[in-house]
PDB file of N, CA and C in Angstrom:
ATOM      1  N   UNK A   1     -48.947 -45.332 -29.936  1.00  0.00           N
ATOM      2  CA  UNK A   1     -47.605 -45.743 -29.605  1.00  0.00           C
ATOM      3  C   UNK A   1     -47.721 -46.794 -28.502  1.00  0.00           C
ATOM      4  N   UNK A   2     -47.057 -47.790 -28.610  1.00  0.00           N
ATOM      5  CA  UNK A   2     -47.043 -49.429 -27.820  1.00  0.00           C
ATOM      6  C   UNK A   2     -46.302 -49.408 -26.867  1.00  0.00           C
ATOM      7  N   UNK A   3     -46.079 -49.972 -26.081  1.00  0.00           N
ATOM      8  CA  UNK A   3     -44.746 -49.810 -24.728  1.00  0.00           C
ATOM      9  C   UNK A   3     -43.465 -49.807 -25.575  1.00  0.00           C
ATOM     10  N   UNK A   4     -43.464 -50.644 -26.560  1.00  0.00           N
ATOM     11  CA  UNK A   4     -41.865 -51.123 -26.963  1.00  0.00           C
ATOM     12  C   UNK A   4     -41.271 -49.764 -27.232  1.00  0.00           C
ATOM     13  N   UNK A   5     -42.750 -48.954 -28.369  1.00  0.00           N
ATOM     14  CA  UNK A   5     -42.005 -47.714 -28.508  1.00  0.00           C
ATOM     15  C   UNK A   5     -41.932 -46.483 -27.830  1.00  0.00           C
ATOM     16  N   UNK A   6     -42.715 -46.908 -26.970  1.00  0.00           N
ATOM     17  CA  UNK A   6     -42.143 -45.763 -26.196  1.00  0.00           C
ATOM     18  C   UNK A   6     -41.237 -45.696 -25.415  1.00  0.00           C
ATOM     19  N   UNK A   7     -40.259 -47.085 -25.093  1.00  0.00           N
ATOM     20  CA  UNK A   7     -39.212 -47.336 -24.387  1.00  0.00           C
ATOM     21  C   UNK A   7     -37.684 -46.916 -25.138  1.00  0.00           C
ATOM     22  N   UNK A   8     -37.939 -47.356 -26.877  1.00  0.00           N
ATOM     23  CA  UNK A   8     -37.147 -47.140 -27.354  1.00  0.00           C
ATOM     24  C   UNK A   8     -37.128 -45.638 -27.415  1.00  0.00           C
ATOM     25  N   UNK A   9     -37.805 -44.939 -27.772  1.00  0.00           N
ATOM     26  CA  UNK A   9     -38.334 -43.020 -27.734  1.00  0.00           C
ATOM     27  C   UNK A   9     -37.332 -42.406 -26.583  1.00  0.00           C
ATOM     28  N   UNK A  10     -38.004 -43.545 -25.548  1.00  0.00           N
ATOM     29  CA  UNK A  10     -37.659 -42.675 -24.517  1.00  0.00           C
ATOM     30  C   UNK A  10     -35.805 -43.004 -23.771  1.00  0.00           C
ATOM     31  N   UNK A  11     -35.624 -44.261 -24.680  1.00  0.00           N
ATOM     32  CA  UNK A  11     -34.208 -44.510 -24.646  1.00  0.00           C
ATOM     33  C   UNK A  11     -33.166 -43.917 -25.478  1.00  0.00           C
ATOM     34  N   UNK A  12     -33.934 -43.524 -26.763  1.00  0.00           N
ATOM     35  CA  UNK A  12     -33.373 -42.384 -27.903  1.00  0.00           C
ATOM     36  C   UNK A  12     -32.955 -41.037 -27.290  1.00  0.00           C
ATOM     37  N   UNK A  13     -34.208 -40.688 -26.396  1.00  0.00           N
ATOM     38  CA  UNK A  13     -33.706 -39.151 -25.961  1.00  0.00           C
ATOM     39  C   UNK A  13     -32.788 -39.093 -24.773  1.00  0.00           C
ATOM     40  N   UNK A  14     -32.679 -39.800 -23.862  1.00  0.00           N
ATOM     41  CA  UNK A  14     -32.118 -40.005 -22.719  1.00  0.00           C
ATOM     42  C   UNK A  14     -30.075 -40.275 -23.485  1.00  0.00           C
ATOM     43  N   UNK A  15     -30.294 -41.001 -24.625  1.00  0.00           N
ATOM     44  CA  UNK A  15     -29.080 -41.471 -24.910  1.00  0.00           C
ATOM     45  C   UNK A  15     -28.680 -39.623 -25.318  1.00  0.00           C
ATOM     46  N   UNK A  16     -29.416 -39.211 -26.115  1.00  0.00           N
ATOM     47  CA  UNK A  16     -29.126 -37.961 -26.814  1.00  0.00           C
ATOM     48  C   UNK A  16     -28.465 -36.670 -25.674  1.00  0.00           C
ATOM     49  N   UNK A  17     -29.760 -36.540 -24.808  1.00  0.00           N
ATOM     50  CA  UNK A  17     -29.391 -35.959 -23.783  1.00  0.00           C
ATOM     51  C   UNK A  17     -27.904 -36.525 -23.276  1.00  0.00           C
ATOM     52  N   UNK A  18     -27.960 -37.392 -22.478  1.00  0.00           N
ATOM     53  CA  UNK A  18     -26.689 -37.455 -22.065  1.00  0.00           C
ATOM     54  C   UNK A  18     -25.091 -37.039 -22.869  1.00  0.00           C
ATOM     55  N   UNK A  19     -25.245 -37.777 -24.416  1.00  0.00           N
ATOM     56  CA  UNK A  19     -24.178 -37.230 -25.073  1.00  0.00           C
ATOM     57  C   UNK A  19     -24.107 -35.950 -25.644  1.00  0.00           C
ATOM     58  N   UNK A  20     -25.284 -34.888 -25.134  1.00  0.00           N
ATOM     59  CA  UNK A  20     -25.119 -33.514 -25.487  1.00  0.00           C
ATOM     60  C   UNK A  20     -24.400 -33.059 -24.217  1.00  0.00           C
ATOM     61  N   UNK A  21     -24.894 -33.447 -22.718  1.00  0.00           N
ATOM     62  CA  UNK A  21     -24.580 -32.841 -21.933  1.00  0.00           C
ATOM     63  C   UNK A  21     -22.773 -33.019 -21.765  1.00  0.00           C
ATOM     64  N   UNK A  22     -22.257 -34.568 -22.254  1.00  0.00           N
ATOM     65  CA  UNK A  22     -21.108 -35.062 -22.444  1.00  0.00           C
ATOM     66  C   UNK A  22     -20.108 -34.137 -23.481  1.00  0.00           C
ATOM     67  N   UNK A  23     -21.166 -33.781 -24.443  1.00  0.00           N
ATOM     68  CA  UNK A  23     -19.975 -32.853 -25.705  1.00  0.00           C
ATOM     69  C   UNK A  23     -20.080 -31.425 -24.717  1.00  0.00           C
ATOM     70  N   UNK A  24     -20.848 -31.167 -24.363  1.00  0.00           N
ATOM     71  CA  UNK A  24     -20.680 -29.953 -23.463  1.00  0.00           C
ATOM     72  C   UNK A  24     -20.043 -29.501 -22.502  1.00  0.00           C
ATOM     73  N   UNK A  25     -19.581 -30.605 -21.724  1.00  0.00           N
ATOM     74  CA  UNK A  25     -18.675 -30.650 -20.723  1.00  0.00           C
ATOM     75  C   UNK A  25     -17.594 -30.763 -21.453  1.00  0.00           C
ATOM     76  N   UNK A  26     -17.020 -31.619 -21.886  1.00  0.00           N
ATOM     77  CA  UNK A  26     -16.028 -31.513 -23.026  1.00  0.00           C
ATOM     78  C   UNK A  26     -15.180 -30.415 -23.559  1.00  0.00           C
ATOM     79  N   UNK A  27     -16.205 -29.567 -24.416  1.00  0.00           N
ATOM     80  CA  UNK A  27     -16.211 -28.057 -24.860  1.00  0.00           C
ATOM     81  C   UNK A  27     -15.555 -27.513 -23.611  1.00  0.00           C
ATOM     82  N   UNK A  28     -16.187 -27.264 -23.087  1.00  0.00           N
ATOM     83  CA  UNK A  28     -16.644 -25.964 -21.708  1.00  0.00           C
ATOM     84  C   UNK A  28     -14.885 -26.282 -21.022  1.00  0.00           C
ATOM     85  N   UNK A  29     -14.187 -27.943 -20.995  1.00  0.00           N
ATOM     86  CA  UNK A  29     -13.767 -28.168 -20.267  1.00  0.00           C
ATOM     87  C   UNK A  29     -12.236 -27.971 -21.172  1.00  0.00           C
ATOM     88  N   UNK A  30     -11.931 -28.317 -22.773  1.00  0.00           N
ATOM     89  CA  UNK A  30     -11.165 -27.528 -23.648  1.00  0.00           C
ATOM     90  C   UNK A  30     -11.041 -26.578 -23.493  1.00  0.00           C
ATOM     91  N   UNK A  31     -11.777 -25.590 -23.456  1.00  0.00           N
ATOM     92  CA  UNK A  31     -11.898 -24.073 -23.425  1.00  0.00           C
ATOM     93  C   UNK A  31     -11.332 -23.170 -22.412  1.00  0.00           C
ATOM     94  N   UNK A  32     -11.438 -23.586 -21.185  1.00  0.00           N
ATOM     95  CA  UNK A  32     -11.176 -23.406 -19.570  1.00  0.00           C
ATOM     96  C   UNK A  32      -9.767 -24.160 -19.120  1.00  0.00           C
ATOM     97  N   UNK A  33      -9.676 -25.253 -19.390  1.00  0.00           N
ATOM     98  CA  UNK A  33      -8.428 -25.175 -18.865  1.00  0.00           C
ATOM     99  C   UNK A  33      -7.430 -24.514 -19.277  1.00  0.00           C
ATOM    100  N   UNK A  34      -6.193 -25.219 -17.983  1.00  0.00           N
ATOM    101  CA  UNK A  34      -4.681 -24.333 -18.444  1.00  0.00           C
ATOM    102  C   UNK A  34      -3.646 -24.561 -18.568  1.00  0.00           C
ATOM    103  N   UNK A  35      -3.329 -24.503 -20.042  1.00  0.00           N
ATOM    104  CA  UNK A  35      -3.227 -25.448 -20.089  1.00  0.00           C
ATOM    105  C   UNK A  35      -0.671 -25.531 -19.269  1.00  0.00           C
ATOM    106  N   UNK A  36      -0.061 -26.245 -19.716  1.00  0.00           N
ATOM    107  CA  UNK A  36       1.621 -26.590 -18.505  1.00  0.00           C
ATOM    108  C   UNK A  36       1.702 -24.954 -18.947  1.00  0.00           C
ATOM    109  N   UNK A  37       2.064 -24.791 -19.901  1.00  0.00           N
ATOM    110  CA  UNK A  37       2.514 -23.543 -20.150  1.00  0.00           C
ATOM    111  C   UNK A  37       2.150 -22.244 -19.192  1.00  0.00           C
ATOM    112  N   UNK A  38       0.966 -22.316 -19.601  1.00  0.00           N
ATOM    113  CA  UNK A  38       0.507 -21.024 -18.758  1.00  0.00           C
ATOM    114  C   UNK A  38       0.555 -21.269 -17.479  1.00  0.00           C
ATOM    115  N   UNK A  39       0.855 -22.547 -16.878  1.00  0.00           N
ATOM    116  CA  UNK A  39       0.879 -22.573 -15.484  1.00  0.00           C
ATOM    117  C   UNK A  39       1.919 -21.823 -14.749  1.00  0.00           C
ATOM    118  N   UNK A  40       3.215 -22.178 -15.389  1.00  0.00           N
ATOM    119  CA  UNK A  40       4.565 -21.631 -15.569  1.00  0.00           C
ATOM    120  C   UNK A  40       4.107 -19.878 -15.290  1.00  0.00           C
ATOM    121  N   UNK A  41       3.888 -19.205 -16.231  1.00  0.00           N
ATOM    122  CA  UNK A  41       3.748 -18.228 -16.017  1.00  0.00           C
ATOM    123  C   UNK A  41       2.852 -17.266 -14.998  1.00  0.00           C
ATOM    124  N   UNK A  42       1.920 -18.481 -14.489  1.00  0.00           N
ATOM    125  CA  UNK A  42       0.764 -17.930 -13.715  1.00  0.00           C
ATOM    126  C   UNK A  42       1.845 -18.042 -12.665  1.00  0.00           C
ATOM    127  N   UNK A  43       2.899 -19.224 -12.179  1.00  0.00           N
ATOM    128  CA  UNK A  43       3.453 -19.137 -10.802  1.00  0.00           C
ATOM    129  C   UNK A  43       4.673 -18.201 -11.431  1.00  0.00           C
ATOM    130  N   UNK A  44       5.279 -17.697 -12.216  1.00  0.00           N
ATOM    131  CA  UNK A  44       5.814 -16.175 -12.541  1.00  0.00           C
ATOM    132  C   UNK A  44       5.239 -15.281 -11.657  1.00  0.00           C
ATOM    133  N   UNK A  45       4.033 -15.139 -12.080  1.00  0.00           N
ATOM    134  CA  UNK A  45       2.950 -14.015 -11.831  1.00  0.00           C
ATOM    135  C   UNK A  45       2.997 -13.916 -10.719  1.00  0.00           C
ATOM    136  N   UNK A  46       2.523 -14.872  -9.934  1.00  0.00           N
ATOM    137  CA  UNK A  46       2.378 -15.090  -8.191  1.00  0.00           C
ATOM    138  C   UNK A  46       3.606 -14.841  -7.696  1.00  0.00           C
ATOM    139  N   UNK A  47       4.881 -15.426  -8.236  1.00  0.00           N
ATOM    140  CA  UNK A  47       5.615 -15.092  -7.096  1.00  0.00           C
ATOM    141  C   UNK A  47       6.171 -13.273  -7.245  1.00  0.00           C
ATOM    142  N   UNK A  48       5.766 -12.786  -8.546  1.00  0.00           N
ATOM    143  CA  UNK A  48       6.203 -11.497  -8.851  1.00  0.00           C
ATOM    144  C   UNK A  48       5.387 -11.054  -7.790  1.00  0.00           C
ATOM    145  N   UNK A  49       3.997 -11.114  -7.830  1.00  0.00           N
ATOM    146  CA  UNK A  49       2.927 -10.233  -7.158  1.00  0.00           C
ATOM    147  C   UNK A  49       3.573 -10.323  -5.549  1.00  0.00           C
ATOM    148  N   UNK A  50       4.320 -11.304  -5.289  1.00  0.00           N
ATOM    149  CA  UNK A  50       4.668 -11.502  -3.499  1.00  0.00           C
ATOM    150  C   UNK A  50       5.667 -10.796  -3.505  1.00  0.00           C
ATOM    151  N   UNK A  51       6.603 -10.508  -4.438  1.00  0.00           N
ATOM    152  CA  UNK A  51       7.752  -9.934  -4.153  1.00  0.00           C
ATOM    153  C   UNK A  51       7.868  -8.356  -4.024  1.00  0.00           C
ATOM    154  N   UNK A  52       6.810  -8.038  -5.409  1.00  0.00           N
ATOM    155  CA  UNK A  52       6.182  -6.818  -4.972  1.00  0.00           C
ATOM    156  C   UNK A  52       5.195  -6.219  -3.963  1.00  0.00           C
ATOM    157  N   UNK A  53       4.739  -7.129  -2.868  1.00  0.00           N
ATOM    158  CA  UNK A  53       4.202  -6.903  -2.276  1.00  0.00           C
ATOM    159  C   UNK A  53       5.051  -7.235  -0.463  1.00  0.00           C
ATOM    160  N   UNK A  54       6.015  -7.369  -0.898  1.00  0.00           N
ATOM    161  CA  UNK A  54       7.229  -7.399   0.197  1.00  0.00           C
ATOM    162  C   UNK A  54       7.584  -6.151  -0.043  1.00  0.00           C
ATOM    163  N   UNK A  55       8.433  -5.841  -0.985  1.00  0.00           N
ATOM    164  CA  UNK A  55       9.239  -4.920  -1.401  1.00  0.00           C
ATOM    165  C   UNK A  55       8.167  -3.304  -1.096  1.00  0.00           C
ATOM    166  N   UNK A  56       6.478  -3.200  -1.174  1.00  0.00           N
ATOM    167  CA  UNK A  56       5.701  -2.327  -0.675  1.00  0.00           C
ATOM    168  C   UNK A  56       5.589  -2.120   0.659  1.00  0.00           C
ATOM    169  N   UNK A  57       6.069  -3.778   1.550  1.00  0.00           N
ATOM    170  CA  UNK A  57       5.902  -3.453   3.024  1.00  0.00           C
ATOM    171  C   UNK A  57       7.155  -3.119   3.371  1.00  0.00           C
ATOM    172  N   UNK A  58       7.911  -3.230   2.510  1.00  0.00           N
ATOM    173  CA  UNK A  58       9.481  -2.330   2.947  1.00  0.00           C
ATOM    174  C   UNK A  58       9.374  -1.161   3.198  1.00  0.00           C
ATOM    175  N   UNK A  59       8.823  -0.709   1.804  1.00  0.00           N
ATOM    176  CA  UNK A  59       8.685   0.625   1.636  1.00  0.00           C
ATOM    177  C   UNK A  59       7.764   1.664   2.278  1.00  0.00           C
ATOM    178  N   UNK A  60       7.031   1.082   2.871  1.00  0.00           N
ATOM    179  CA  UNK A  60       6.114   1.453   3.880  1.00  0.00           C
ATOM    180  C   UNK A  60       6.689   1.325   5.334  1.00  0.00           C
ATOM    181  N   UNK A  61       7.463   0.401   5.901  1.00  0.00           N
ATOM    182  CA  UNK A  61       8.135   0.760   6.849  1.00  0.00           C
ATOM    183  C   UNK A  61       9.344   1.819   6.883  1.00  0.00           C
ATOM    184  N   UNK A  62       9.775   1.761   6.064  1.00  0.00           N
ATOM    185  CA  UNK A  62      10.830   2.649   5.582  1.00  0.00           C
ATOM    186  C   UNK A  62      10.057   4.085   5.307  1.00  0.00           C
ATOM    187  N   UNK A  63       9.358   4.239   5.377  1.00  0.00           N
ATOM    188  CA  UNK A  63       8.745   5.566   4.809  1.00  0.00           C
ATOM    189  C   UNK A  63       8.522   6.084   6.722  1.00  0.00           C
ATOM    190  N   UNK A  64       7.479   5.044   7.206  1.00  0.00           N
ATOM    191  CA  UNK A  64       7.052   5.325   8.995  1.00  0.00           C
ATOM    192  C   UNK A  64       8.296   5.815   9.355  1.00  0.00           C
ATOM    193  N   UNK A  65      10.005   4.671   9.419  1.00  0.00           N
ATOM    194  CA  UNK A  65      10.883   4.981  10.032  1.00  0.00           C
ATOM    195  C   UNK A  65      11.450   6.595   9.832  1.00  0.00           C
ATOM    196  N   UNK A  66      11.706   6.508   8.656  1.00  0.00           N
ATOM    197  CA  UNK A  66      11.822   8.286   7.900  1.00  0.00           C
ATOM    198  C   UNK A  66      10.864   9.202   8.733  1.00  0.00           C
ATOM    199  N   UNK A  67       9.907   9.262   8.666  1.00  0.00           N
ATOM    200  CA  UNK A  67       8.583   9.883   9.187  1.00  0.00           C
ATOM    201  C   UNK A  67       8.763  10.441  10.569  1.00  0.00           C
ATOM    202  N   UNK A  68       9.024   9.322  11.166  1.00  0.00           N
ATOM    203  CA  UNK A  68       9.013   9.220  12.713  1.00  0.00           C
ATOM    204  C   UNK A  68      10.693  10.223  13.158  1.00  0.00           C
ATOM    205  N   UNK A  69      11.719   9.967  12.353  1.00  0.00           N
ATOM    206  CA  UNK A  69      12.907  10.348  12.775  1.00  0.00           C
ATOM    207  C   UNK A  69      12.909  11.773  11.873  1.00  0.00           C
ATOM    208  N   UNK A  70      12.298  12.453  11.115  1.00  0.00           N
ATOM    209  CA  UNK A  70      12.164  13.834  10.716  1.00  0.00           C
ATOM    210  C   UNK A  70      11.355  14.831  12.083  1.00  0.00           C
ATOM    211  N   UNK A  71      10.279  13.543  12.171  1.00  0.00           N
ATOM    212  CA  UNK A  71       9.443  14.342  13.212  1.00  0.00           C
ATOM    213  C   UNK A  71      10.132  15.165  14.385  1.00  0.00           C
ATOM    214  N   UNK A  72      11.068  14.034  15.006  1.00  0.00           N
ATOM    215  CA  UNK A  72      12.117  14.256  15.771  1.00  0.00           C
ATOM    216  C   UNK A  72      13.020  15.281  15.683  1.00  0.00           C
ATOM    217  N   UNK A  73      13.332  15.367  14.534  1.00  0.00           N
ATOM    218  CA  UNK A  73      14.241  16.127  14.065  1.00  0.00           C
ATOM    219  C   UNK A  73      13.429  17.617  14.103  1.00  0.00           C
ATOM    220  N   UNK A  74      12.260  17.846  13.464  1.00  0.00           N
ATOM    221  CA  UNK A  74      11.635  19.464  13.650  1.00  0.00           C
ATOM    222  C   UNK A  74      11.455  19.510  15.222  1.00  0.00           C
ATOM    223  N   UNK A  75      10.572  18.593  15.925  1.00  0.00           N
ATOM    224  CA  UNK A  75      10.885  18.913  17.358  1.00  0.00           C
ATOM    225  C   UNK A  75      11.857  19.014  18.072  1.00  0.00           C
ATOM    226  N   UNK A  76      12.860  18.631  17.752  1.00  0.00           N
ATOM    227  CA  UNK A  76      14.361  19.189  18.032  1.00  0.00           C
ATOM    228  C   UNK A  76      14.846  20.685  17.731  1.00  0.00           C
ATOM    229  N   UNK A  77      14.943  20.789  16.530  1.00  0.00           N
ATOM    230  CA  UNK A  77      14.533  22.241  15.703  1.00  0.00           C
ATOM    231  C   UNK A  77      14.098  23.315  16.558  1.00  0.00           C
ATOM    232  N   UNK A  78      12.615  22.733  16.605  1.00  0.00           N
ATOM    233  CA  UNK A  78      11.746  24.290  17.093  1.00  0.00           C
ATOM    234  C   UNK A  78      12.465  23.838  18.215  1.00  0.00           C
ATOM    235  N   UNK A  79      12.538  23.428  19.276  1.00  0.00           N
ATOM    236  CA  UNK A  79      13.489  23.813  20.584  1.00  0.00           C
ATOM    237  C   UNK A  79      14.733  24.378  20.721  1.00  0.00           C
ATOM    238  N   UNK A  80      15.380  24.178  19.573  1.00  0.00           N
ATOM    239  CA  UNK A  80      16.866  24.893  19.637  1.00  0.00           C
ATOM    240  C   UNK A  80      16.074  26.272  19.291  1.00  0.00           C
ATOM    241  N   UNK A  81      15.554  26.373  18.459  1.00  0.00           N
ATOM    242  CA  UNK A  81      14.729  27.556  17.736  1.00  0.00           C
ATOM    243  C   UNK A  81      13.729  28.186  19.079  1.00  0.00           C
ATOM    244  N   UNK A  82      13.516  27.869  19.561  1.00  0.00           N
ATOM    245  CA  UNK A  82      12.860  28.440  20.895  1.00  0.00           C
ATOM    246  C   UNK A  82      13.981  29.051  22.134  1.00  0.00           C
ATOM    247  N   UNK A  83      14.660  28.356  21.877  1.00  0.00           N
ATOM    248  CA  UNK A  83      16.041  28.267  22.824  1.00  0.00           C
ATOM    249  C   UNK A  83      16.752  29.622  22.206  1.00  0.00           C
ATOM    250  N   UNK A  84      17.141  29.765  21.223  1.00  0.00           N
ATOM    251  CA  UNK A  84      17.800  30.938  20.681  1.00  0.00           C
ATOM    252  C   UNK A  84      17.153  32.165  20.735  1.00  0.00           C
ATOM    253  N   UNK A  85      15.626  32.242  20.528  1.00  0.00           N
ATOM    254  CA  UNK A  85      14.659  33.104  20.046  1.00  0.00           C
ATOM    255  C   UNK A  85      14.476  33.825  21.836  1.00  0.00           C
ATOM    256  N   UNK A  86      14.663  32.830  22.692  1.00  0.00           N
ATOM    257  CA  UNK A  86      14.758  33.166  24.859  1.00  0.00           C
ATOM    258  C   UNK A  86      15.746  34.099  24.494  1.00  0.00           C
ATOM    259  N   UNK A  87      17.475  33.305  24.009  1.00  0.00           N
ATOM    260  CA  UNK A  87      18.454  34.124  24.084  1.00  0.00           C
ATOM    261  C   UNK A  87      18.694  35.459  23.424  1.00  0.00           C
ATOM    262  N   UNK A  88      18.088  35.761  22.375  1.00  0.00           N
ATOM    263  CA  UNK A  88      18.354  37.006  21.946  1.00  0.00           C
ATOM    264  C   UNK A  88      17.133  37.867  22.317  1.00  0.00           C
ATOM    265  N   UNK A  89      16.320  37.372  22.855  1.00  0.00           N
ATOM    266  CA  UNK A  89      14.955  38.380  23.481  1.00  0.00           C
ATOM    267  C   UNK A  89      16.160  38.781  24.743  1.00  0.00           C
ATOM    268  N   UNK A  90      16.928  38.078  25.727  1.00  0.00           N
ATOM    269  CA  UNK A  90      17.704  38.374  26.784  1.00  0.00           C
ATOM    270  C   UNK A  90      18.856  39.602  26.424  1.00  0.00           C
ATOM    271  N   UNK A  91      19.332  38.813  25.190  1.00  0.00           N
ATOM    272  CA  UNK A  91      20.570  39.800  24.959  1.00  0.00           C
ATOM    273  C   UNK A  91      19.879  40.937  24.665  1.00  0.00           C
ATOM    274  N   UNK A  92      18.955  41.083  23.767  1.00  0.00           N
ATOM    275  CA  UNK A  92      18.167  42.251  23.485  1.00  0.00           C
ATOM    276  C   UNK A  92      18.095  43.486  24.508  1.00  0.00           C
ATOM    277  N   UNK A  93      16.871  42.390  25.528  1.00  0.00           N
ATOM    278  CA  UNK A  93      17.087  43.316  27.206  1.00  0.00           C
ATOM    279  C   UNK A  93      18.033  43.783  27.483  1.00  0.00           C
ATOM    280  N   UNK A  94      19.122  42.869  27.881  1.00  0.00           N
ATOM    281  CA  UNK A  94      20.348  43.298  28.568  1.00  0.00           C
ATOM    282  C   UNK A  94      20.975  44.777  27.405  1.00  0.00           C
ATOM    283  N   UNK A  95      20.785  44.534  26.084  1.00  0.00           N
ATOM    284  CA  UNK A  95      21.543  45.600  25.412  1.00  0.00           C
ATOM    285  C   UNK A  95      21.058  47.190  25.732  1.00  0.00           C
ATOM    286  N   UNK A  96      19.864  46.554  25.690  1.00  0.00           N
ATOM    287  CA  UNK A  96      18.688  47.714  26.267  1.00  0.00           C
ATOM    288  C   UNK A  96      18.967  48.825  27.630  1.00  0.00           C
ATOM    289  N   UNK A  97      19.160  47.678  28.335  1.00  0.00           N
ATOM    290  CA  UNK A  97      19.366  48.051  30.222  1.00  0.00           C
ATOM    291  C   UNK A  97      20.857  49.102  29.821  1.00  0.00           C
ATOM    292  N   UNK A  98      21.573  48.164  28.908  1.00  0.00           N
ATOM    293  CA  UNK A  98      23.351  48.958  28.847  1.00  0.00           C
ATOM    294  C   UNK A  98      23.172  50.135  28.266  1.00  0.00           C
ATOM    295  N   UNK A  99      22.422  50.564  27.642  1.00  0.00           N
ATOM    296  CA  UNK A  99      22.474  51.606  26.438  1.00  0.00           C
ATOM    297  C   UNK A  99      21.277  52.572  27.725  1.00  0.00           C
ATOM    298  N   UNK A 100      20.335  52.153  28.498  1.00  0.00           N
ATOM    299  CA  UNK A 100      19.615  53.111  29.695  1.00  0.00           C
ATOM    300  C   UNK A 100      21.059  53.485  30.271  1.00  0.00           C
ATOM    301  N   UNK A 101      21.745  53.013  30.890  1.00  0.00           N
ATOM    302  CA  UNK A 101      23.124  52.657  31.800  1.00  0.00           C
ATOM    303  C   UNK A 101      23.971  54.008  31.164  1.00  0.00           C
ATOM    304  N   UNK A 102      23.893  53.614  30.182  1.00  0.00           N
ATOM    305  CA  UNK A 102      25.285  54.326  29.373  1.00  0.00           C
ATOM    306  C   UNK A 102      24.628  55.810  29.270  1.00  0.00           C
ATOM    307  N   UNK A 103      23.469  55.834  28.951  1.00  0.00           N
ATOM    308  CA  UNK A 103      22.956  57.218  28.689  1.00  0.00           C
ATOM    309  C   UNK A 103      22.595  57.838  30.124  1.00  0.00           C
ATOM    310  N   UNK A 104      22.051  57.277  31.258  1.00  0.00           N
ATOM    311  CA  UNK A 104      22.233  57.953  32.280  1.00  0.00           C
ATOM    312  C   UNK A 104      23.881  58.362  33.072  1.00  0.00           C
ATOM    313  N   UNK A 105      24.613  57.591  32.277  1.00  0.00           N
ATOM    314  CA  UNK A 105      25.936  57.926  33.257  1.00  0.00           C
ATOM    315  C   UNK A 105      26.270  59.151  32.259  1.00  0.00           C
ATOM    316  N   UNK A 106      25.966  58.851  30.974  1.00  0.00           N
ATOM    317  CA  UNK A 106      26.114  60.911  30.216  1.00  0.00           C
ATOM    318  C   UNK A 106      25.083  61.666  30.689  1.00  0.00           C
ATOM    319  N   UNK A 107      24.147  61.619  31.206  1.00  0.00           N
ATOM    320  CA  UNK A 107      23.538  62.381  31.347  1.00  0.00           C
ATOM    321  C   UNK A 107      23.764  62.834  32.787  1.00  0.00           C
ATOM    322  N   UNK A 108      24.557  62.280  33.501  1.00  0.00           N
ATOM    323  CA  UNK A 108      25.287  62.402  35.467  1.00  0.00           C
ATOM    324  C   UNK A 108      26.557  63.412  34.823  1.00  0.00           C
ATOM    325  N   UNK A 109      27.069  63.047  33.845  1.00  0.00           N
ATOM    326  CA  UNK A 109      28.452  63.473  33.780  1.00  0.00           C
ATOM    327  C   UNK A 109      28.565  65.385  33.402  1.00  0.00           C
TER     328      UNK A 109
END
């Protein structure tokens, strides 16, 4: 093989190569894009995904606020509930002391 042909050889494959790598990109690049349509729906998508993801940090504050003001509410609770539970241990006593009272004044009489 002479220079000429090996220039042309080597200009044959170089041309080849390149227009394989060219139909390939091509392909690859048909295939992959996206095309108005679906764009439309992809920014659907996105703004759904934000709205639902507002509407979760609502609901998550809203859940803390709930949370926080129940809490309140049983610790309120058990204190009235502590508070009542003093008062009838008292009245209890005191009924106690009246009914000693009452039975020693029958038992004076």
């Amino acid at each position: 093989m002479n220079r000429t042909e090996f220039v042309v050889a080597t200009t044959i494959i170089l041309l080849l190569a390149f227009a394989g790598g060219w139909f390939c990109h091509w392909v690859l690049h048909r295939f992959t894009r996206v095309a108005g349509g679906d764009m439309g729906e992809m920014d659907r998508l996105a703004q759904s995904l934000h709205e639902a993801e507002e509407m979760r940090d609502q609901a998550i504050l809203y859940l803390e606020s709930r949370e926080e003001e129940l809490t309140n509410q049983i610790a309120q609770t058990e204190a009235e509930l502590r508070a009542a539970m003093e008062g009838l241990r008292d009245a209890r006593q005191e009924a106690e002391e009246m009914r000693d009272y009452i039975e020693r004044m029958h038992a004076n009489s």
